[in-house]
Protein backbone atom coordinates (compact mmCIF):
# COMPACT_ATOMS: atom_id res chain seq x y z
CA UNK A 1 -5.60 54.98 1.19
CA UNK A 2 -2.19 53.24 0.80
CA UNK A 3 -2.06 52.14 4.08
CA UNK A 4 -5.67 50.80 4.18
CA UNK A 5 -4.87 48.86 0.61
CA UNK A 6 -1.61 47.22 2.50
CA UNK A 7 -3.73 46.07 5.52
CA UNK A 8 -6.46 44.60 2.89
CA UNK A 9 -3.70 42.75 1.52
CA UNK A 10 -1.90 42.08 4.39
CA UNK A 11 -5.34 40.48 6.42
CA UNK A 12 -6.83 38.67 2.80
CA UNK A 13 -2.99 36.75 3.03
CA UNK A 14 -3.26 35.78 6.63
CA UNK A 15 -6.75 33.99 5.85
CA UNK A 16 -5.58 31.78 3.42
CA UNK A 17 -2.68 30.66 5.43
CA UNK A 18 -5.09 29.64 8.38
CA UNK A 19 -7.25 28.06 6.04
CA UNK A 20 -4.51 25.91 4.08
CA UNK A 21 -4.13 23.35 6.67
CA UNK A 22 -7.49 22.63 6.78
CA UNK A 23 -8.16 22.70 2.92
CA UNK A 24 -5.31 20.20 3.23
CA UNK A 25 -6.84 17.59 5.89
CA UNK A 26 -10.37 18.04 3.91
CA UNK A 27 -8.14 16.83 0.45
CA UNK A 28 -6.15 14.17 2.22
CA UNK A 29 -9.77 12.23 1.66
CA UNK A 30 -10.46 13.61 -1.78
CA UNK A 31 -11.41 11.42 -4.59
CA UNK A 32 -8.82 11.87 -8.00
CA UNK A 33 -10.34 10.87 -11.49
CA UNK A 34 -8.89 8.36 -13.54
CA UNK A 35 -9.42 5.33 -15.37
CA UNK A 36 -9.03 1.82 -14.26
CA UNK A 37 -8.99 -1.62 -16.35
CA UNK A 38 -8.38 -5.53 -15.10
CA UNK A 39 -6.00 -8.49 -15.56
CA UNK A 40 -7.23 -10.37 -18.84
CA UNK A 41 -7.21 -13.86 -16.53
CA UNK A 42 -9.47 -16.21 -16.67
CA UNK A 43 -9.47 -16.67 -13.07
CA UNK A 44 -10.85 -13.89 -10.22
CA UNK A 45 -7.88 -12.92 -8.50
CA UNK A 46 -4.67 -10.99 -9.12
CA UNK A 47 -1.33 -12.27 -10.42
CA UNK A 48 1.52 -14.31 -8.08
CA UNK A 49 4.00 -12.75 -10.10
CA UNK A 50 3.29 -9.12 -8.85
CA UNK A 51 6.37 -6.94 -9.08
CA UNK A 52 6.07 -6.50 -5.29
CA UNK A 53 7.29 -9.56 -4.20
CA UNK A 54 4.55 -10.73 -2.57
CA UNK A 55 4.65 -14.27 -4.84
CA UNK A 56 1.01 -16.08 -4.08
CA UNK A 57 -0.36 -13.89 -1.43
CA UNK A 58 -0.34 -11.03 -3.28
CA UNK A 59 -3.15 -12.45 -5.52
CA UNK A 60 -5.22 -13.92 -2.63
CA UNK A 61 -4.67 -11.06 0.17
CA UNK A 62 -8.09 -8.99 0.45
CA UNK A 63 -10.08 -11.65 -1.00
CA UNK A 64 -8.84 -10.96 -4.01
CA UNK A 65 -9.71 -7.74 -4.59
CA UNK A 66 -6.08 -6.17 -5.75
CA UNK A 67 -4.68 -4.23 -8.44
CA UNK A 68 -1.45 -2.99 -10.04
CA UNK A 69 -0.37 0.50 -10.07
CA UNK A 70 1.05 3.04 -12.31
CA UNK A 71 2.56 5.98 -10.68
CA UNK A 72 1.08 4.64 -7.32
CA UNK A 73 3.61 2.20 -7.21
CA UNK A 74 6.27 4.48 -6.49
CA UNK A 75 9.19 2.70 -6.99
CA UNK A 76 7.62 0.02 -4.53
CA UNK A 77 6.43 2.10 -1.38
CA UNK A 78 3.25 1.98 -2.92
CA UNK A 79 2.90 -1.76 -2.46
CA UNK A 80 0.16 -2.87 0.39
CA UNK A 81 -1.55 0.55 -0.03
CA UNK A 82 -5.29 0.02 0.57
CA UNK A 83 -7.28 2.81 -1.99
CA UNK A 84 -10.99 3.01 -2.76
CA UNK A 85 -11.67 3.03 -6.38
CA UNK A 86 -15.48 3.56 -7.32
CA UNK A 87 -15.86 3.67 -11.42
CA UNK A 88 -18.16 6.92 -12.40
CA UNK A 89 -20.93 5.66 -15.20
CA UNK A 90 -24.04 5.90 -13.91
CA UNK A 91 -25.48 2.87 -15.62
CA UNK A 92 -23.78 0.37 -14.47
CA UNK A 93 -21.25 1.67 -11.53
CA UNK A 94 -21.99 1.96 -7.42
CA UNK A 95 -21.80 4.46 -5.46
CA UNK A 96 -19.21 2.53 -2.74
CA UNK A 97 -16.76 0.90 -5.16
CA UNK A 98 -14.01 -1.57 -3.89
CA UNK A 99 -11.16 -1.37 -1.56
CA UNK A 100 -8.28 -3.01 -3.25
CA UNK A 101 -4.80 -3.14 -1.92
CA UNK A 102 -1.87 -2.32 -4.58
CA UNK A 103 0.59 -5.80 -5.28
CA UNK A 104 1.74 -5.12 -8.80
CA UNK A 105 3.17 -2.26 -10.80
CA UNK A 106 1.34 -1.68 -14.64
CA UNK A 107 -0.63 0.02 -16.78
CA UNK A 108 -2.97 0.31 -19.71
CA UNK A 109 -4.34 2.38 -21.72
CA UNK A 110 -3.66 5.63 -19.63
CA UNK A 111 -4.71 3.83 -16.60
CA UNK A 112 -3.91 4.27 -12.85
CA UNK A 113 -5.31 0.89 -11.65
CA UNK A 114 -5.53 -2.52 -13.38
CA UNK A 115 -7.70 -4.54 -10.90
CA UNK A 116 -8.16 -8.40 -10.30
CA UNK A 117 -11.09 -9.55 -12.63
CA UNK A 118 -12.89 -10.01 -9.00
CA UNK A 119 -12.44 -6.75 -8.08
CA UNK A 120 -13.43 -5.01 -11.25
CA UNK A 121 -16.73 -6.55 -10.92
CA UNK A 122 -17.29 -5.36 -7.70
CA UNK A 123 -17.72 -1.47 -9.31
CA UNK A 124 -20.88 -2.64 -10.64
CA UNK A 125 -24.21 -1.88 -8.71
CA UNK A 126 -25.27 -5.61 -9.33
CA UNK A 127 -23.61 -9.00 -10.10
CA UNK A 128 -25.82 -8.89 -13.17
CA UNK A 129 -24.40 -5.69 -14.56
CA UNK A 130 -21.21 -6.96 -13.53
CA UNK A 131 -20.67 -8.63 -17.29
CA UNK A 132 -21.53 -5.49 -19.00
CA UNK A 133 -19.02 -3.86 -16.86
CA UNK A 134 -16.40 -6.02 -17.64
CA UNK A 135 -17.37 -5.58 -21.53
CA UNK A 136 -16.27 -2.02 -21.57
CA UNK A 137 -12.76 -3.24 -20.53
CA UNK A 138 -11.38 0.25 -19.14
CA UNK A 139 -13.93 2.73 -17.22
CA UNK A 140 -13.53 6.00 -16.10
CA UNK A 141 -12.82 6.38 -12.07
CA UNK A 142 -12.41 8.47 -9.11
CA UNK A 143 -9.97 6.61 -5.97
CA UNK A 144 -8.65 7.92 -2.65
CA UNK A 145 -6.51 6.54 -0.27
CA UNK A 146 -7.75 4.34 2.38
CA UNK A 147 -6.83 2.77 5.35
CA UNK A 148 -5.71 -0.69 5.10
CA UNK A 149 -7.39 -2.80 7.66
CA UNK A 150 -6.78 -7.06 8.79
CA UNK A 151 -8.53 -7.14 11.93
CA UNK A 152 -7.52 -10.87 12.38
CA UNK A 153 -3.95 -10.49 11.17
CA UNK A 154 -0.93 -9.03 12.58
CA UNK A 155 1.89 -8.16 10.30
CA UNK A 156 3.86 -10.64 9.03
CA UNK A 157 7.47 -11.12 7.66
CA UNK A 158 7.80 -13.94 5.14
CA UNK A 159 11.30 -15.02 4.46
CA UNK A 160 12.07 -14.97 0.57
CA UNK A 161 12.59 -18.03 -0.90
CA UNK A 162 15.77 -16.36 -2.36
CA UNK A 163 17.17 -16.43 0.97
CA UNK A 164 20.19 -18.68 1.89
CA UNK A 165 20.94 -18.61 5.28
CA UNK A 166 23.22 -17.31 6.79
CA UNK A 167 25.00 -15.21 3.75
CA UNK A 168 21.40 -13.77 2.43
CA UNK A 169 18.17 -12.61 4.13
CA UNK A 170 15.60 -11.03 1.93
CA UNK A 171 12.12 -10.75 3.54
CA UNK A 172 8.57 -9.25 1.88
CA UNK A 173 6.03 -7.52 4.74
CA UNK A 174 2.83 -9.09 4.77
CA UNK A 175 -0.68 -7.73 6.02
CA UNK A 176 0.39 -3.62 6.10
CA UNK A 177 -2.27 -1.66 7.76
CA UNK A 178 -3.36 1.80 8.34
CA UNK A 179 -2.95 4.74 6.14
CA UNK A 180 1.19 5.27 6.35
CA UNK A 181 4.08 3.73 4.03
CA UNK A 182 6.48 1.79 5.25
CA UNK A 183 9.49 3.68 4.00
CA UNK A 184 12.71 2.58 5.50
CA UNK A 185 13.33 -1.01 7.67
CA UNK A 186 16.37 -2.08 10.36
CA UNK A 187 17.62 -5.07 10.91
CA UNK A 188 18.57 -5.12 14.73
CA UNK A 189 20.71 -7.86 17.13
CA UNK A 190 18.38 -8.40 19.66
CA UNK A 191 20.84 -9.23 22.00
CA UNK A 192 23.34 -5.97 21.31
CA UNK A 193 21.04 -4.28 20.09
CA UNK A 194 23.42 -2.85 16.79
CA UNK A 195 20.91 -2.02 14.09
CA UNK A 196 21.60 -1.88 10.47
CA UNK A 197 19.47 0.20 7.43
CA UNK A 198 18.23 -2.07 4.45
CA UNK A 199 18.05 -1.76 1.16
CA UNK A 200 14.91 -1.79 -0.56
CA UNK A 201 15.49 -4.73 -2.83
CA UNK A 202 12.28 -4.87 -5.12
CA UNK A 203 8.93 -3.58 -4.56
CA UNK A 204 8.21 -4.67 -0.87
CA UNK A 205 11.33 -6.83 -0.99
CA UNK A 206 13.82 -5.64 1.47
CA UNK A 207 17.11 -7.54 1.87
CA UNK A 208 21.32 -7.98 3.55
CA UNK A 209 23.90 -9.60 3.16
CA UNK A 210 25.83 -11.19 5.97
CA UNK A 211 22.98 -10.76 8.37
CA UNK A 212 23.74 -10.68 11.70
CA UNK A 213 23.82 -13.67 13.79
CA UNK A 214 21.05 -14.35 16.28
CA UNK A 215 17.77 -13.98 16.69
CA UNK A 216 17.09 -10.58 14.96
CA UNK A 217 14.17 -7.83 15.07
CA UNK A 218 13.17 -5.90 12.09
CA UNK A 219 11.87 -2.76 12.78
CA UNK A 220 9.93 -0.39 10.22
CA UNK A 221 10.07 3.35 10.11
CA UNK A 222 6.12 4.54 8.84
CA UNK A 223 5.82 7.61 6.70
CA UNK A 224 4.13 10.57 8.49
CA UNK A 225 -0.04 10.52 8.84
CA UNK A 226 -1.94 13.35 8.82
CA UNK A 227 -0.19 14.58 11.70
CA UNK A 228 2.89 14.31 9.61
CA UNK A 229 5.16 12.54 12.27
CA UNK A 230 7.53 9.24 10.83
CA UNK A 231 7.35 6.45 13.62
CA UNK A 232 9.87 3.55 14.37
CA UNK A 233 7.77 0.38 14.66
CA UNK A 234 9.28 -2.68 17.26
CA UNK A 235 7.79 -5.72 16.84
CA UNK A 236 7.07 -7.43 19.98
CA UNK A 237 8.31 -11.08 18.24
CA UNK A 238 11.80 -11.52 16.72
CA UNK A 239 12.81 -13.58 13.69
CA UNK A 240 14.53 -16.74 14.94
CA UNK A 241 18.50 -17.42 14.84
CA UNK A 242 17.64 -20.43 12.69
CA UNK A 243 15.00 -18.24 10.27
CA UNK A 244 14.40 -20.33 6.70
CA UNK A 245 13.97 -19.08 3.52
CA UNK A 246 9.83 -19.29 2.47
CA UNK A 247 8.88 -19.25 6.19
CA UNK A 248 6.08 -16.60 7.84
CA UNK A 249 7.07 -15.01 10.98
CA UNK A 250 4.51 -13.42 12.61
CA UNK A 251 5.34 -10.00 13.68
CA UNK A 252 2.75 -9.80 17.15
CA UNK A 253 1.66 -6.30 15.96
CA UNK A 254 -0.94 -4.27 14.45
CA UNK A 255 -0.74 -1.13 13.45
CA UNK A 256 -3.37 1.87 14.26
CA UNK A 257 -4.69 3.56 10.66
C-alpha cells in the first residue's frame, strides 16, 4: 500500500512539471486587472516631458496613443513596451481596447496606466460614449503585453540634446519593436572593434563619457522571449565620427516580435 501511495505521489508530481511550461506560455498572453486613468491635458496626446527621455516623440509615437507606468516602468526598461489595455465596464468599454506604448513613469489613484487623453477614449465602444468614459476619470482594466510593431520604421538612435561632443554622448532608442526589453547597450569602435558597457542614464537614456573616437556602433542586448534566450543586436548603420547632439540616426534594422 506504501509503495503504491509513493508512486501516486511520485506520477501526480511528474504531471505538473510537464504541464508548467505550458501553463507558462498560455500566461505569457494573459490579461492582469487593474485600473487605468489619463493625463488631465487639454490636448490628445501624451506629455514631452516623459521621464523616459524620449522629449517630443514620446507624446506623438503611436499616434498618440501612450501612457505612463507605475511598476511597469521598471526603473526605465519598461519604456517603449507596447501593452494592450481594454477597460472592463460593460456599458461603455470594447472588447479590443488600445495598444499604447509606455513613455512616462506615474500613477494615480492605485493605477497601473495613466493614458494620453487620445488613448483613453479609444476604450470606449463608440466616439460618442467616449465623453462618458472620460467622465469616470479612472476605470477598472485588464492589459497584457504586446508586441510592439512600426512596420515603416527601423530603430532609431537620437542623439540627446545634452550631448557635447566629443566629452559626452547620451542617446534615447527610438521605434523599439517586438515583445523583448532592451536591457543592456555597447558602444563599439567600428574600426577596432573595442566595445564598452553603458550606463543606463534615465529611463531609455543611455550615456559615456569620453566616447570613443570614430564612427561608432551601438549594439543592444534584448531580454529573453518566450524562448528565454538574450540576443546581441548589430545594427547594420553606424553613428557618424562627427554625430551631433539632437540628431536621428537611423539604425537600418527591425527587429522580429
Amino acid at each position: 500500500m506504501a509503495l503504491s501511495l509513493q508512486f501516486l505521489l511520485f506520477l501526480l508530481v511528474s504531471i505538473l512539471l510537464t504541464q508548467t511550461p505550458a501553463r507558462a506560455a498560455t500566461c505569457s498572453d494573459c490579461f492582469i486587472q487593474s485600473r487605468a486613468a489619463y493625463y488631465p491635458n487639454s490636448d490628445e496626446a501624451g506629455t514631452d516631458t516623459g521621464a523616459c527621455g524620449f522629449g517630443a516623440f514620446g507624446a506623438k509615437v503611436n499616434g498618440g496613443d501612450v501612457s505612463a507606468a507605475s511598476d511597469l516602468y521598471r526603473d526605465g526598461i519598461g519604456c517603449g513596451a507596447c501593452y494592450q489595455v481594454r477597460c472592463t465596464n460593460s456599458n461603455y468599454c470594447s472588447d479590443k481596447g488600445v495598444t499604447v506604448v509606455i513613455t512616462d513613469h506615474g500613477s494615480s489613484d492605485n493605477t497601473d496606466f495613466i493614458l494620453s487623453r487620445r488613448a483613453f477614449s479609444k476604450l470606449a465602444q463608440t466616439t460618442d460614449l467616449a465623453p462618458s468614459l472620460l467622465n469616470l476619470g479612472v476605470v477598472g482594466i485588464e492589459y497584457r503585453r504586446v508586441s510592439c510593431s512600426f512596420p515603416s520604421k527601423n530603430i532609431m538612435f537620437k542623439i540627446d540634446e545634452a550631448s557635447n561632443y566629443p566629452n559626452y554622448l547620451a542617446f534615447v532608442i527610438w521605434y523599439q519593436q517586438g515583445k523583448r526589453d532592451v536591457i543592456a547597450v555597447q558602444l563599439c569602435e567600428t574600426q577596432n572593434q573595442a566595445c564598452k558597457l553603458l550606463d543606463r542614464s534615465h529611463g531609455a537614456v543611455w550615456a559615456v563619457v569620453m566616447p570613443p573616437s570614430g564612427p561608432l556602433s551601438i549594439r543592444m542586448l534584448l531580454s529573453g522571449g518566450e524562448d528565454g534566450d538574450e540576443t546581441w543586436v548589430v545594427p547594420t548603420n553606424d553613428i557618424p565620427q562627427d554625430w551631433k547632439a539632437g540628431d536621428v540616426y537611423d539604425s537600418g534594422i527591425q527587429l522580429d516580435s
